[in-house]
PDB file of N, CA and C in Angstrom:
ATOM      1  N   UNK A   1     -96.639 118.057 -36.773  1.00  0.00           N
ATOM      2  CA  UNK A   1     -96.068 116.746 -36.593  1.00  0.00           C
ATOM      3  C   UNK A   1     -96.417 115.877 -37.807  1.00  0.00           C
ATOM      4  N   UNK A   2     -95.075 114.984 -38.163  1.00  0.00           N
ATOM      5  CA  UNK A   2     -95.079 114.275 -39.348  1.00  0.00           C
ATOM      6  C   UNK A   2     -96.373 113.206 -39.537  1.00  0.00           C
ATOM      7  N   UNK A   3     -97.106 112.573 -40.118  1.00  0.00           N
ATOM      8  CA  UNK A   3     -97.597 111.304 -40.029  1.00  0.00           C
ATOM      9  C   UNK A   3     -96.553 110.257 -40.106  1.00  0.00           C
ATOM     10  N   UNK A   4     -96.810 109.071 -39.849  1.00  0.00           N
ATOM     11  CA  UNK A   4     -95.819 107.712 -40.241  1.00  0.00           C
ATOM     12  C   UNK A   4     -95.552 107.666 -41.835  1.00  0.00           C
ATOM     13  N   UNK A   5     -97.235 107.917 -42.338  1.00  0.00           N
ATOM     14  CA  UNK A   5     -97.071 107.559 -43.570  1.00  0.00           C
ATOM     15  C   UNK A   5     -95.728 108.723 -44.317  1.00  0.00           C
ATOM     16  N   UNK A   6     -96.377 110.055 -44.146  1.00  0.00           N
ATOM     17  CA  UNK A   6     -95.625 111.057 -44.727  1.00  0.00           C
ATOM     18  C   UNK A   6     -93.712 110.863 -44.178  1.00  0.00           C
ATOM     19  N   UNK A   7     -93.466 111.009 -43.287  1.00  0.00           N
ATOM     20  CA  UNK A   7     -92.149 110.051 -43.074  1.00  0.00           C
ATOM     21  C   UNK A   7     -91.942 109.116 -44.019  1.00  0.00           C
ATOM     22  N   UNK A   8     -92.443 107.820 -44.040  1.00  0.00           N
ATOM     23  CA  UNK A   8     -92.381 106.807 -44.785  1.00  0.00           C
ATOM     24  C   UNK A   8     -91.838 107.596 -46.354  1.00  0.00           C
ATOM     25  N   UNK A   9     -93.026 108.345 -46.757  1.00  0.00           N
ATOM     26  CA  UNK A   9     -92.949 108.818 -48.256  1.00  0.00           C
ATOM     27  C   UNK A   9     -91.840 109.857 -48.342  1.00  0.00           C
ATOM     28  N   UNK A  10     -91.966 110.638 -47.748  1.00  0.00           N
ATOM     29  CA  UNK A  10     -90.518 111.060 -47.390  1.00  0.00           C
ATOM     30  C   UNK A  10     -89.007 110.595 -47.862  1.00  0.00           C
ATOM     31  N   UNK A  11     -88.739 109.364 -46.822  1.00  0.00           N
ATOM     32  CA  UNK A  11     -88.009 108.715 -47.030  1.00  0.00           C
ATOM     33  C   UNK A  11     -87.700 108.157 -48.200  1.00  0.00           C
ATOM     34  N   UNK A  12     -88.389 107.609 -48.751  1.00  0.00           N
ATOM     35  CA  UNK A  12     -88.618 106.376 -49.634  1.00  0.00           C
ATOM     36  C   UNK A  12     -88.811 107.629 -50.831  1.00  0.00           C
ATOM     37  N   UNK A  13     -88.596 108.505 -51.168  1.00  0.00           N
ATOM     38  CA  UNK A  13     -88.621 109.540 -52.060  1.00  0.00           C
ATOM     39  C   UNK A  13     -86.882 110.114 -51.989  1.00  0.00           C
ATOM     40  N   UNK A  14     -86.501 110.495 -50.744  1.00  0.00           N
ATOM     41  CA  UNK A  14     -85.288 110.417 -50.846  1.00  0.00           C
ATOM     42  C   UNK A  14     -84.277 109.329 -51.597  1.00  0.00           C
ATOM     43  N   UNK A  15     -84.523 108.180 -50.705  1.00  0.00           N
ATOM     44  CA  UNK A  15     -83.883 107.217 -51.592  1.00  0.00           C
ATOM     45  C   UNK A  15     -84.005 106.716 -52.850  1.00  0.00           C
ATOM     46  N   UNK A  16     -84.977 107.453 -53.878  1.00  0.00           N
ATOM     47  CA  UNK A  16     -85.260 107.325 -55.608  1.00  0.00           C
ATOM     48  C   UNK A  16     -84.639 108.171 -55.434  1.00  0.00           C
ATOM     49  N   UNK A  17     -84.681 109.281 -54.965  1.00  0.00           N
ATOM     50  CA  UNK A  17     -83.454 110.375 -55.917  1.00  0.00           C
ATOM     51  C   UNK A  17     -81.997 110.332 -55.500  1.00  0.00           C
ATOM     52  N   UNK A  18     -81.675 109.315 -54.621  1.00  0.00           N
ATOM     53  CA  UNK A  18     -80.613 108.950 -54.206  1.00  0.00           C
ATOM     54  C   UNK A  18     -79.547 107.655 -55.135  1.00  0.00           C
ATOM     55  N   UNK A  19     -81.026 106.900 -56.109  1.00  0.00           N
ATOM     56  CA  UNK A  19     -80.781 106.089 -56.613  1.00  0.00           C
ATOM     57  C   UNK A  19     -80.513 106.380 -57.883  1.00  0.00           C
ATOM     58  N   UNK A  20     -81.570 107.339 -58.319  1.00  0.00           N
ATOM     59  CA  UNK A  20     -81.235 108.430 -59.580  1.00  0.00           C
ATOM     60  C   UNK A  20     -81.085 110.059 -59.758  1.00  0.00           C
ATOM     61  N   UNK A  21     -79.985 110.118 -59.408  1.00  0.00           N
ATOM     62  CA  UNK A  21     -79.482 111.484 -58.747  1.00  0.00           C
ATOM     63  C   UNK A  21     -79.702 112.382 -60.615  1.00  0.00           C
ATOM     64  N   UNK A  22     -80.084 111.905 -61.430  1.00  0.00           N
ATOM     65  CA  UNK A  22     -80.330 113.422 -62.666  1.00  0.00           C
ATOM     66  C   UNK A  22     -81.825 113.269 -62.106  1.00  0.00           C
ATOM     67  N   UNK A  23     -82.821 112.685 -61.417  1.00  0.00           N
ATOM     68  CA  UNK A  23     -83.937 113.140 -60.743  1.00  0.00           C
ATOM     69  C   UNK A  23     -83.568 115.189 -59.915  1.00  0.00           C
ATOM     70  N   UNK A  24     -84.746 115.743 -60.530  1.00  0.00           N
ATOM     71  CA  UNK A  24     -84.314 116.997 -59.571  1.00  0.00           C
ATOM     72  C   UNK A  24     -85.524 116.952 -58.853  1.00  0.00           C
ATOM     73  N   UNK A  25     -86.417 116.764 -59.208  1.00  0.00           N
ATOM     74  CA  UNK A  25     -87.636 117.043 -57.834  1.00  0.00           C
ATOM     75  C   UNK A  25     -88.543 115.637 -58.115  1.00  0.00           C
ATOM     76  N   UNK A  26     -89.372 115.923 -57.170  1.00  0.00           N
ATOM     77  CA  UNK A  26     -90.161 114.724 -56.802  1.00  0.00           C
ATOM     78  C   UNK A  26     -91.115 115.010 -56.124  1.00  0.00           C
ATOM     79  N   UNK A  27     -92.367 115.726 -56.020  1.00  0.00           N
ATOM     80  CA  UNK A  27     -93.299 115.537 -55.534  1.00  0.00           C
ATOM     81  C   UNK A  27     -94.495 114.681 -55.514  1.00  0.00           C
ATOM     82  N   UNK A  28     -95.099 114.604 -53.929  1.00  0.00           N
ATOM     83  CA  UNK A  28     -95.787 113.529 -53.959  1.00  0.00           C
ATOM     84  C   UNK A  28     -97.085 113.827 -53.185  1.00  0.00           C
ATOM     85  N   UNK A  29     -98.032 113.254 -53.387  1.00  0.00           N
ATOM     86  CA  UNK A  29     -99.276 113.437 -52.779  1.00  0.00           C
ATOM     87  C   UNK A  29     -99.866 111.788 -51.868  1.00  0.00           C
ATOM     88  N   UNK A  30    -100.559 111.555 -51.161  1.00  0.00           N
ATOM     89  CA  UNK A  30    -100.778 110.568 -50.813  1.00  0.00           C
ATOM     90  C   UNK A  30    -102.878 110.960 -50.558  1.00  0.00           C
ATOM     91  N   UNK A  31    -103.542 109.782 -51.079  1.00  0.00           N
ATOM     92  CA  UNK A  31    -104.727 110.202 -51.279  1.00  0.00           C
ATOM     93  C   UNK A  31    -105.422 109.264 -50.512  1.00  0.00           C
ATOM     94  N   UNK A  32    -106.270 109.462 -50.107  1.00  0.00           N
ATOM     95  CA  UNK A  32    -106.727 108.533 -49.085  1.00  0.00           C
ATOM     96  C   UNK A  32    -108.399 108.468 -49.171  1.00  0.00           C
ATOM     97  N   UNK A  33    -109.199 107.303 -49.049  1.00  0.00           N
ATOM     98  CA  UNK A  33    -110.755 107.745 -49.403  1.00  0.00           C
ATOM     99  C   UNK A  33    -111.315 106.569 -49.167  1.00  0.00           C
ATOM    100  N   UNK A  34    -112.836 106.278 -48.821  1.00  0.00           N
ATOM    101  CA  UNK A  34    -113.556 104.643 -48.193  1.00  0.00           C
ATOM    102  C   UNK A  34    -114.209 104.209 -49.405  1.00  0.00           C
ATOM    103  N   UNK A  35    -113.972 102.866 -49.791  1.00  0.00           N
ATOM    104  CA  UNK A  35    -114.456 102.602 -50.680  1.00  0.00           C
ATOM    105  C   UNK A  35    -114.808 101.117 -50.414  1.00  0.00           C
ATOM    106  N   UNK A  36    -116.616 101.040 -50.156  1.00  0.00           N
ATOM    107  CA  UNK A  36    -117.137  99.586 -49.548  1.00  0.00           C
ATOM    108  C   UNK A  36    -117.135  99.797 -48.095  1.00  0.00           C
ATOM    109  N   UNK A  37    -116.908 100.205 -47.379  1.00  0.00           N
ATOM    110  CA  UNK A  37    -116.721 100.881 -46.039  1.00  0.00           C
ATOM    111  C   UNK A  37    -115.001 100.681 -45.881  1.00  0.00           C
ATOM    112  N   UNK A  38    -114.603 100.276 -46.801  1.00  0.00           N
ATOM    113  CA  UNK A  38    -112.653 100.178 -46.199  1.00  0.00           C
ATOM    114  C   UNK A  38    -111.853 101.122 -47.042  1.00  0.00           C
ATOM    115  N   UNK A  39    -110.680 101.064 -46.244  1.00  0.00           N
ATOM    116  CA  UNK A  39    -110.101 102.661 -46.901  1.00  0.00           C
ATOM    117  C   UNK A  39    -109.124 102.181 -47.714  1.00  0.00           C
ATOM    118  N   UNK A  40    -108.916 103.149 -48.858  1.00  0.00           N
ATOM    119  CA  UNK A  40    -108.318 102.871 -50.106  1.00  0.00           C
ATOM    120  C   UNK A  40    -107.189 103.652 -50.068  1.00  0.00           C
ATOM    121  N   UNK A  41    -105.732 103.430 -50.580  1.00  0.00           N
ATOM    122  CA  UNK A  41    -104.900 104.828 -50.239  1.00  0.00           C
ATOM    123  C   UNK A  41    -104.130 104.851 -51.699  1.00  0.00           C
ATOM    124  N   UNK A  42    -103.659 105.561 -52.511  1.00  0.00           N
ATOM    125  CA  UNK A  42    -102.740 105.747 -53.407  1.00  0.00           C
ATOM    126  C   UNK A  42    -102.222 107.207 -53.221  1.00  0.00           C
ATOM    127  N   UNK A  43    -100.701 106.864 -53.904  1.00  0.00           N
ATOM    128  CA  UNK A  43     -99.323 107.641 -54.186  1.00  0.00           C
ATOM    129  C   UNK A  43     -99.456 108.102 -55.449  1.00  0.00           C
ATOM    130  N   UNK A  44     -99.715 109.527 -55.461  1.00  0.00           N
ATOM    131  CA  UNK A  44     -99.167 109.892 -56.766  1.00  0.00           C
ATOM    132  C   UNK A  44     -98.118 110.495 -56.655  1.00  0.00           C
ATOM    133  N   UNK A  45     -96.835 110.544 -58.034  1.00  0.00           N
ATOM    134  CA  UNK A  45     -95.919 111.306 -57.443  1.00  0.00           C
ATOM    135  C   UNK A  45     -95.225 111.843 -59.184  1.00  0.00           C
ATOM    136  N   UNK A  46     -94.716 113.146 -59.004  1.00  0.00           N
ATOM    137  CA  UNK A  46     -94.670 113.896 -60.345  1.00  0.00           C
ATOM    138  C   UNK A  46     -92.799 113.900 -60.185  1.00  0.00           C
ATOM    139  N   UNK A  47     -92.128 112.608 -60.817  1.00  0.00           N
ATOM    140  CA  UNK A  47     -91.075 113.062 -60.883  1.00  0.00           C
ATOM    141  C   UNK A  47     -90.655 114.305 -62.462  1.00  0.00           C
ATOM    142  N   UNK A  48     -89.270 114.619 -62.276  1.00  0.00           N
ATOM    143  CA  UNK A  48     -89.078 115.695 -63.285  1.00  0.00           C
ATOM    144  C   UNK A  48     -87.350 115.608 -62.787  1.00  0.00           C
ATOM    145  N   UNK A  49     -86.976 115.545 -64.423  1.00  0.00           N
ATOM    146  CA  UNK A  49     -85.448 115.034 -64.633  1.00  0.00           C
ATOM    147  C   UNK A  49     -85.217 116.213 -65.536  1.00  0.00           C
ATOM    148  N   UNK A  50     -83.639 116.223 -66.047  1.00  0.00           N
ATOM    149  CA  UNK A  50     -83.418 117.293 -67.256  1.00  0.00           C
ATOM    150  C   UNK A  50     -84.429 116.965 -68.661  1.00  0.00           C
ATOM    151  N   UNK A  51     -85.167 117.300 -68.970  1.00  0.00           N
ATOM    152  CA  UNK A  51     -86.317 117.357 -70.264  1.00  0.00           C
ATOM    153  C   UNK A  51     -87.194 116.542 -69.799  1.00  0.00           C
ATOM    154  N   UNK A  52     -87.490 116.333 -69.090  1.00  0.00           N
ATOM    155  CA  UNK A  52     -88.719 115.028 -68.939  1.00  0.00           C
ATOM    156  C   UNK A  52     -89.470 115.519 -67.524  1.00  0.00           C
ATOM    157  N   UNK A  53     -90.693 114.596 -67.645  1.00  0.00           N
ATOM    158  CA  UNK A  53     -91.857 114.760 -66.327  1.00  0.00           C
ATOM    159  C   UNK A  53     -92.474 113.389 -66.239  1.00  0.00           C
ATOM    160  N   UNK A  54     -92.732 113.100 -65.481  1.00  0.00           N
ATOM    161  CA  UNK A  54     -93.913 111.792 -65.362  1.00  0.00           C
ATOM    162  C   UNK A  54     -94.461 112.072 -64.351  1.00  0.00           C
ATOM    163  N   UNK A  55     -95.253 111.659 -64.615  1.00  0.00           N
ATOM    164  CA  UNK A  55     -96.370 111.980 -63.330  1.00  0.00           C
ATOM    165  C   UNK A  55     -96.983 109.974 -63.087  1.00  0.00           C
ATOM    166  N   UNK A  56     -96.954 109.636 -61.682  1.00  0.00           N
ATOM    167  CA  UNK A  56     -97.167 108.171 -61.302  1.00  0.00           C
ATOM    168  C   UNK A  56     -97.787 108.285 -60.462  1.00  0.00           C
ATOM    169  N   UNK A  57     -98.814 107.761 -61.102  1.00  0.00           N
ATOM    170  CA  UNK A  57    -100.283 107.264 -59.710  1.00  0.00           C
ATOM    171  C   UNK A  57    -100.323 105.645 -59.561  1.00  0.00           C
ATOM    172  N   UNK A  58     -99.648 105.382 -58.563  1.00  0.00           N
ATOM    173  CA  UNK A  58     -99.819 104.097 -58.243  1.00  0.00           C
ATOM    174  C   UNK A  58    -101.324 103.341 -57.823  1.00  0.00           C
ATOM    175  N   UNK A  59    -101.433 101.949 -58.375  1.00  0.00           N
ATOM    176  CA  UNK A  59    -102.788 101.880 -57.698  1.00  0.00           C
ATOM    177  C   UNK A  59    -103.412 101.811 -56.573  1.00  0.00           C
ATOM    178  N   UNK A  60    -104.721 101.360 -56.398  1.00  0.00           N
ATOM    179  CA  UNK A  60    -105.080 101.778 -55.079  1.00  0.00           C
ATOM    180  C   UNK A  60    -104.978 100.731 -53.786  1.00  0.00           C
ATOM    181  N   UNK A  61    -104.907 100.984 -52.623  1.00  0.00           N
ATOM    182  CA  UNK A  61    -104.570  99.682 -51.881  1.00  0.00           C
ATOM    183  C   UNK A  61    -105.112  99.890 -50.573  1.00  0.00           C
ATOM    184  N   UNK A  62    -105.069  98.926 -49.291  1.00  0.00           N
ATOM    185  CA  UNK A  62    -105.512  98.773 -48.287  1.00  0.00           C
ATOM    186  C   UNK A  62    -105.380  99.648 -47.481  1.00  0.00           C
ATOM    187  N   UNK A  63    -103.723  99.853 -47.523  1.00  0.00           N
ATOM    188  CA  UNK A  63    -102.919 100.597 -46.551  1.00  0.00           C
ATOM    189  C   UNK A  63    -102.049 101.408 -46.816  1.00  0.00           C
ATOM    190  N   UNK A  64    -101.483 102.522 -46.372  1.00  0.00           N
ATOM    191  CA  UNK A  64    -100.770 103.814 -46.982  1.00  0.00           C
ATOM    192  C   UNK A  64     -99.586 102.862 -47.557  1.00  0.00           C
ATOM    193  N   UNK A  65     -99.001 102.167 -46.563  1.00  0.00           N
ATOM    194  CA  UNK A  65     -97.493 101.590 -46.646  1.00  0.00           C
ATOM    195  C   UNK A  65     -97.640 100.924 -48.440  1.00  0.00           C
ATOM    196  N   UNK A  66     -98.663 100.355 -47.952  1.00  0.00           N
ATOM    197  CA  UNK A  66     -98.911  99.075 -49.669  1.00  0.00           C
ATOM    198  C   UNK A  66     -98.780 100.465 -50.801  1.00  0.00           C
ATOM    199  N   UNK A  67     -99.483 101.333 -50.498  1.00  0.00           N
ATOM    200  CA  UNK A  67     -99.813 102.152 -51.696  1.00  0.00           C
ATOM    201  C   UNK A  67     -98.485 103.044 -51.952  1.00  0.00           C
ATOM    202  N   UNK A  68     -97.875 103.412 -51.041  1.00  0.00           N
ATOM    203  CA  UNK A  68     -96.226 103.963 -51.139  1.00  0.00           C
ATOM    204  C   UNK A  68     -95.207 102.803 -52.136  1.00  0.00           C
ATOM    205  N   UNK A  69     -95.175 101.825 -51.191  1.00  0.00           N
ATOM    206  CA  UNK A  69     -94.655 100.658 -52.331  1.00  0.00           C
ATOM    207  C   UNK A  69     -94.964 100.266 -53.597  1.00  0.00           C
ATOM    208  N   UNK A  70     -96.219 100.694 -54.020  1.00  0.00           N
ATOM    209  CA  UNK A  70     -96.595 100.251 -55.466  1.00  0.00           C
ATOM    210  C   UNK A  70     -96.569 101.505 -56.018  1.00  0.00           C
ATOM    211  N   UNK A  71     -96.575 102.466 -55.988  1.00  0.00           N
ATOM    212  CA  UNK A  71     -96.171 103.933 -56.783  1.00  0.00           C
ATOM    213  C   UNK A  71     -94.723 103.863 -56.733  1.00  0.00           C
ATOM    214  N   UNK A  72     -93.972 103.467 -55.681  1.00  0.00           N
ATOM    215  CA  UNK A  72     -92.732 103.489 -55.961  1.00  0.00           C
ATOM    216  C   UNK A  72     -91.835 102.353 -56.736  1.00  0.00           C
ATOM    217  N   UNK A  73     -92.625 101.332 -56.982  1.00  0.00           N
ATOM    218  CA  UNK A  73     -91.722 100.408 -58.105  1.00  0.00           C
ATOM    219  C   UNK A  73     -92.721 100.840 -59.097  1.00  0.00           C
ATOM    220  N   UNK A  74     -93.318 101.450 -59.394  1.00  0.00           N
ATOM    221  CA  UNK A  74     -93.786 101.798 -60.424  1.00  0.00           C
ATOM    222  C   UNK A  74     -93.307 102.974 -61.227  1.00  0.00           C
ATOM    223  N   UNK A  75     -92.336 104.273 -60.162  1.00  0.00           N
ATOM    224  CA  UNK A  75     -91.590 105.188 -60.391  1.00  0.00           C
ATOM    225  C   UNK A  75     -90.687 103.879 -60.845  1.00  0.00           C
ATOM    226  N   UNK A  76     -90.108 103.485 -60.330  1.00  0.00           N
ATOM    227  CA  UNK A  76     -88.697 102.449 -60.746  1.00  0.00           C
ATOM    228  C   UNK A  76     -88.523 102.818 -62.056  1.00  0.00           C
ATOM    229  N   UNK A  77     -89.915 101.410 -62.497  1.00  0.00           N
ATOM    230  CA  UNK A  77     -89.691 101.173 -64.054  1.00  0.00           C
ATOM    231  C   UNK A  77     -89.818 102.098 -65.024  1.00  0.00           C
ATOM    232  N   UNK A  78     -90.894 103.526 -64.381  1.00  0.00           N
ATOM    233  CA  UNK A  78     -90.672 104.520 -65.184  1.00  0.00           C
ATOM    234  C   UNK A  78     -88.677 105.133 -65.708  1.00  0.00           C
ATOM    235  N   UNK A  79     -88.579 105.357 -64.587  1.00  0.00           N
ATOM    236  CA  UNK A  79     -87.394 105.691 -64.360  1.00  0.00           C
ATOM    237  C   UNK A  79     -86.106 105.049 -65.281  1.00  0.00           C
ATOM    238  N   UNK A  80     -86.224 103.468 -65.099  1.00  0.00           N
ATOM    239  CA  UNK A  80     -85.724 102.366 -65.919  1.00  0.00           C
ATOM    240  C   UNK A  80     -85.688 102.660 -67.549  1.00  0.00           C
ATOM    241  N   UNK A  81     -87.089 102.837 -67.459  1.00  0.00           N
ATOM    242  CA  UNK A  81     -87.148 102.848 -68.973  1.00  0.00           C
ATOM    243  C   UNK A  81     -86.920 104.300 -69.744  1.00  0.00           C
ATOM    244  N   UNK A  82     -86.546 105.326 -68.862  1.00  0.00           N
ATOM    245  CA  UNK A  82     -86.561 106.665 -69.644  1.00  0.00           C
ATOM    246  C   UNK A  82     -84.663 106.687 -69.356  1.00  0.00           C
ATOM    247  N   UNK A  83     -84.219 105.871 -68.598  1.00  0.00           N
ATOM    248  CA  UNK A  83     -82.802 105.874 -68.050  1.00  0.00           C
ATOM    249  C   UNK A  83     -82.587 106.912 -67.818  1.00  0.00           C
ATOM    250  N   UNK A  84     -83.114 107.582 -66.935  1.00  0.00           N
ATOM    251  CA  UNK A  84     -83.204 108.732 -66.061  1.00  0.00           C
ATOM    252  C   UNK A  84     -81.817 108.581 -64.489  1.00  0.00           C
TER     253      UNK A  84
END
């Protein structure tokens, strides 16, 4: 059974390569760990287009959702700027 989060990333991975269809894969990891006694979560995610790779580790944040959202406008501007 899915998590929310993994759904979430899921999704929200579909719709980047929906948005930039010469995207061919997209994998993603979601990392999770306590830091101060509160939990920290970041998105890394390895897109890969015709000649190109990036790999995006978004920073770290409160909550899975926050940390999905900031790896993913952070894919954006990658994306933006390679005009992928």
């Amino acid at each position: 059974m899915k998590s929310e989060a993994q759904a979430s990333i899921e999704h929200e991975v579909a719709e980047l390569r929906g948005d930039y269809p010469r995207v061919t894969s997209c994998q993603s990891a979601l990392r999770t760990w306590m830091e101060d006694g509160m939990p920290r979560h970041s998105l890394w995610l390895d897109i890969r287009w015709p000649q190109h790779q990036s790999i995006v580790s978004g920073p770290a944040r409160g909550t899975a959702d926050a940390a999905v959202r900031a790896a993913l406008e952070q894919a954006v501007r990658v994306l933006e700027q390679s005009h992928a």
